[in-house]
N, C-alpha and C. Protein backbone atom coordinates (compact mmCIF):
# COMPACT_ATOMS: atom_id res chain seq x y z
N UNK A 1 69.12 90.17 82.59
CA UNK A 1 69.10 90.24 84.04
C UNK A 1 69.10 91.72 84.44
N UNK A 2 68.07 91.79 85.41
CA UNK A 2 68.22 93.37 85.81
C UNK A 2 69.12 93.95 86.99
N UNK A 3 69.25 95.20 87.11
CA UNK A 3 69.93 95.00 88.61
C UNK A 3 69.77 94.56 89.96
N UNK A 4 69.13 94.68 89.69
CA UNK A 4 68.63 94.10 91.34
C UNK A 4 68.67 92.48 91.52
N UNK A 5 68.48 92.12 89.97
CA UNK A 5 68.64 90.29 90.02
C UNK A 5 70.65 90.43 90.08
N UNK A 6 71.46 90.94 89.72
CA UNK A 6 72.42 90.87 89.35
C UNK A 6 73.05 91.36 90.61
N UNK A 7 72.75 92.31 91.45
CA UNK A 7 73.08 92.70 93.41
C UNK A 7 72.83 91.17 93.77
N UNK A 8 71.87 90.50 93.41
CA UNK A 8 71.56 89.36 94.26
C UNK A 8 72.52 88.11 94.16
N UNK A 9 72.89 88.05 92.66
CA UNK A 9 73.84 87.34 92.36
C UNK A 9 75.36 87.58 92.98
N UNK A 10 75.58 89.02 93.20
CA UNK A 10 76.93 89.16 93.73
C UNK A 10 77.12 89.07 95.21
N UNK A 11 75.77 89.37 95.60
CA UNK A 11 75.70 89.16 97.04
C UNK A 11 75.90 87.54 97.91
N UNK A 12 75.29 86.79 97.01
CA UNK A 12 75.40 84.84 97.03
C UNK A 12 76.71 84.65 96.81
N UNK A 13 77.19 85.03 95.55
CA UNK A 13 78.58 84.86 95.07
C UNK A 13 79.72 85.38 96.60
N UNK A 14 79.69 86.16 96.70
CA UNK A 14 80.39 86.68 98.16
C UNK A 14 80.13 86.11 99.34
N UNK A 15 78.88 85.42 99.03
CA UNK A 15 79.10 84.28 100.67
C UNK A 15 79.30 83.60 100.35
N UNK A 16 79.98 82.91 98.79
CA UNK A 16 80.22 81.53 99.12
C UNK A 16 79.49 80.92 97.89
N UNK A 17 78.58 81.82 97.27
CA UNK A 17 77.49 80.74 96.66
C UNK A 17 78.28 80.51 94.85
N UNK A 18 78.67 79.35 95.05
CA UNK A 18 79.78 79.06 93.17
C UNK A 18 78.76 78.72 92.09
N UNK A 19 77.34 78.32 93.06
CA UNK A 19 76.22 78.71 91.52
C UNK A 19 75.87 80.42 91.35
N UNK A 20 75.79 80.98 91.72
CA UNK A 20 76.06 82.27 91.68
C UNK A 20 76.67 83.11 91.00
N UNK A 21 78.42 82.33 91.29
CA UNK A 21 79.15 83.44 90.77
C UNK A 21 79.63 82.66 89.06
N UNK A 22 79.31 81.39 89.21
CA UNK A 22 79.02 80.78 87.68
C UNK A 22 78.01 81.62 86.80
N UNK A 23 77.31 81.92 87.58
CA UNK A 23 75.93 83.22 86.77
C UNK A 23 76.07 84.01 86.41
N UNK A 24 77.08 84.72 87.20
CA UNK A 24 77.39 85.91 86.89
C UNK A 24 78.76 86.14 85.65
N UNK A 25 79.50 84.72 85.58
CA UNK A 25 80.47 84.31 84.49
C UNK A 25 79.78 84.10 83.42
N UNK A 26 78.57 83.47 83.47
CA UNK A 26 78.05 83.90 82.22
C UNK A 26 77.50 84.73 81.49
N UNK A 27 77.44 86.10 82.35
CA UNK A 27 76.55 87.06 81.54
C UNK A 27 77.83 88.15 81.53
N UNK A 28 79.28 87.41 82.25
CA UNK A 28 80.11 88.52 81.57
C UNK A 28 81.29 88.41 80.35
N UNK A 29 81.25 86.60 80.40
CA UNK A 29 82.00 86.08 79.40
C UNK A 29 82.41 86.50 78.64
N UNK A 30 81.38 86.95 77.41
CA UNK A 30 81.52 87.12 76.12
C UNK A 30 82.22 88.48 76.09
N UNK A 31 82.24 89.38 76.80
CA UNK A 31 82.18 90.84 77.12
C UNK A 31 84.26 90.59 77.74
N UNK A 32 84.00 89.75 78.34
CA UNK A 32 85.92 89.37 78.47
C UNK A 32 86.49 89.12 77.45
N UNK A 33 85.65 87.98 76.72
CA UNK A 33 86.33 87.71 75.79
C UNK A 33 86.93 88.48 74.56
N UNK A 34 85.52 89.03 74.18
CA UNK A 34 85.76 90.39 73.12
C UNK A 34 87.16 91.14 73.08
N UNK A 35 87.44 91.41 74.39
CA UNK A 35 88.02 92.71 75.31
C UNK A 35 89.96 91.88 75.39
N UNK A 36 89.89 90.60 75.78
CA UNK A 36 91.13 89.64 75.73
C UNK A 36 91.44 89.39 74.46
N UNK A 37 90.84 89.29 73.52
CA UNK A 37 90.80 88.46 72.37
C UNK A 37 91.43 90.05 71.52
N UNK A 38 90.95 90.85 71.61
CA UNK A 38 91.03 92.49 71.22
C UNK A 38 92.62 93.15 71.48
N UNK A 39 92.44 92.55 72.56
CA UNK A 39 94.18 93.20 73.67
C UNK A 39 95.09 91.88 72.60
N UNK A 40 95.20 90.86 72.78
CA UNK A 40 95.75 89.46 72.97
C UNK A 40 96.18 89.42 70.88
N UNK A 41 94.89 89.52 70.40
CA UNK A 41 95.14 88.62 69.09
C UNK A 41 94.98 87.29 68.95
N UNK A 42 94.59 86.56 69.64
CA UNK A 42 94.75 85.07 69.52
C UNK A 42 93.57 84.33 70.28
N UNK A 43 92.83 82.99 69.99
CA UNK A 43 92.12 82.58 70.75
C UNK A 43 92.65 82.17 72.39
N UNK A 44 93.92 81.77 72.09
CA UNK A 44 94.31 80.48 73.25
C UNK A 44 94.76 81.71 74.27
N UNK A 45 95.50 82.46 74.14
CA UNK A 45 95.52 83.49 75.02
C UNK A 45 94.80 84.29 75.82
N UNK A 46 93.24 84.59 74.66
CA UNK A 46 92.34 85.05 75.47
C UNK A 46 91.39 83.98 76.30
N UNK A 47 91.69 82.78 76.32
CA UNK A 47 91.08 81.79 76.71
C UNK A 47 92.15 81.41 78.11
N UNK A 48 92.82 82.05 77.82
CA UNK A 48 93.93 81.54 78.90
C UNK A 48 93.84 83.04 80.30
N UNK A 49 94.02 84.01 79.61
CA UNK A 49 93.89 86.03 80.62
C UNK A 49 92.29 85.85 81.03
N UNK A 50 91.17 85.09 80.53
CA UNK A 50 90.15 85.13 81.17
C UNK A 50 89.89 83.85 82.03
N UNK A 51 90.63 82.70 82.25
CA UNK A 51 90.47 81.80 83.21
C UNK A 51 91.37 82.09 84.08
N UNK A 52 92.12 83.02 84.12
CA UNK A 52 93.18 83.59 85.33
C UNK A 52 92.30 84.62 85.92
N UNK A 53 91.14 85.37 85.36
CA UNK A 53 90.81 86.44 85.81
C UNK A 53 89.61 86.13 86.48
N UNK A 54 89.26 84.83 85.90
CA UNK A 54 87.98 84.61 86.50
C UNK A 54 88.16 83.64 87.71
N UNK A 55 89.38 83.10 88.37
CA UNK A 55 90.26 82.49 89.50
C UNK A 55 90.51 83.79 90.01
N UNK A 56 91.19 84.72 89.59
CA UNK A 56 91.15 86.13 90.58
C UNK A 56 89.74 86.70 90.75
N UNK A 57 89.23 87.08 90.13
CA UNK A 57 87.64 87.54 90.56
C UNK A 57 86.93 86.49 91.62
N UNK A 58 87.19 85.41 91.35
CA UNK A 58 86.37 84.53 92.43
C UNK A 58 86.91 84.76 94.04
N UNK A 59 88.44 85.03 94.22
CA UNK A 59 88.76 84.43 94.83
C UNK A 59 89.38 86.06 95.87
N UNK A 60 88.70 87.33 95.00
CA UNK A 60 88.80 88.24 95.72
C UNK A 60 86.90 89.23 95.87
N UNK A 61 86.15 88.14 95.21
CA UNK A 61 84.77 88.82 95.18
C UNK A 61 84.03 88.93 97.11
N UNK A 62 84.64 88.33 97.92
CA UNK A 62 84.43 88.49 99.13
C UNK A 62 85.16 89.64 99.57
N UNK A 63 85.88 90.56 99.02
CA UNK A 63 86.01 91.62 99.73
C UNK A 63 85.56 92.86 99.07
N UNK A 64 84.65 92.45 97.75
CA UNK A 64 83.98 93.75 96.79
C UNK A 64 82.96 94.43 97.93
N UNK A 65 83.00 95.85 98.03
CA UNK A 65 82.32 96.50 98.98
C UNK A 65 81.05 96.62 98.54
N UNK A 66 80.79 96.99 97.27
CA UNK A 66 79.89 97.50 96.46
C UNK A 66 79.31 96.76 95.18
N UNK A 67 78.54 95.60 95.03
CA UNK A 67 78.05 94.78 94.17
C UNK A 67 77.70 95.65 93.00
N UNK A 68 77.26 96.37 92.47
CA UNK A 68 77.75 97.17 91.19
C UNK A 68 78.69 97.26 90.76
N UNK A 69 80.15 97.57 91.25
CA UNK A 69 81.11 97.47 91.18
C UNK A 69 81.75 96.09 90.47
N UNK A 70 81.24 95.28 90.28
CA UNK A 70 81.83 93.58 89.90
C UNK A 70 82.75 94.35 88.37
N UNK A 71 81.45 94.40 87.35
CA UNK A 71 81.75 94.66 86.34
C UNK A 71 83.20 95.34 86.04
N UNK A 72 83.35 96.45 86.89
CA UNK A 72 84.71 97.50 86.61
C UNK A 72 85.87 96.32 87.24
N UNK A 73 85.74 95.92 88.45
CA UNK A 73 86.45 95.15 89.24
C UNK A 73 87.21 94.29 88.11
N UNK A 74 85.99 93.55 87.11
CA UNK A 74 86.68 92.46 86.38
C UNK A 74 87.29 92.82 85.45
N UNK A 75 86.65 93.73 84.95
CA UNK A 75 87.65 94.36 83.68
C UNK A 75 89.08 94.85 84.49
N UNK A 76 89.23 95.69 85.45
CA UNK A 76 90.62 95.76 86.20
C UNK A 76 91.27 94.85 85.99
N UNK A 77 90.67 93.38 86.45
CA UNK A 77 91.92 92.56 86.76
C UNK A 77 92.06 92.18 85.31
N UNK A 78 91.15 91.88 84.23
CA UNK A 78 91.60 91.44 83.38
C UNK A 78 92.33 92.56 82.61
N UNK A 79 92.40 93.37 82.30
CA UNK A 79 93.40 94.79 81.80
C UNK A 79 94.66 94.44 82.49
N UNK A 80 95.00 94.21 83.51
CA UNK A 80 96.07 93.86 83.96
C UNK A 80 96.87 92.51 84.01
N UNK A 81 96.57 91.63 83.40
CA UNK A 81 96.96 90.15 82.73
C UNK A 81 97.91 90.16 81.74
């Protein structure tokens, strides 16, 4: 996905759109997981700091100013889990 497909996705995702921001969970998944699983040691844990993060990312992506920004945003919250 390029950027401009991926602005579009965060832009849907922020009004509302949950096929959207499902889209955008999938192209950052693996990249959480790595990163939880790395911090954590364990499957169930990192399976557990990335479904909390991805309930916080959803549920604060309506006030991201800057749709580039997602990426850093998510890693924030998940670093902080």
């Amino acid at each position: 996905m390029n950027g401009e497909e991926m602005k579009a996705y965060v832009l849907l995702a922020r009004n509302g759109d949950t096929a959207a921001f499902c889209k955008l969970y999938e192209l950052y998944y693996k990249d959480m997981y790595r990163f939880a699983y790395y911090m954590l040691g364990n499957t169930t844990d990192a399976e557990d700091v990335i479904s909390e993060t991805v309930l916080d990312a959803f549920s604060s992506i309506k006030s991201l100013k800057k749709p580039e920004s997602l990426n850093p945003c998510i890693f924030k919250i998940l670093s902080k889990k």
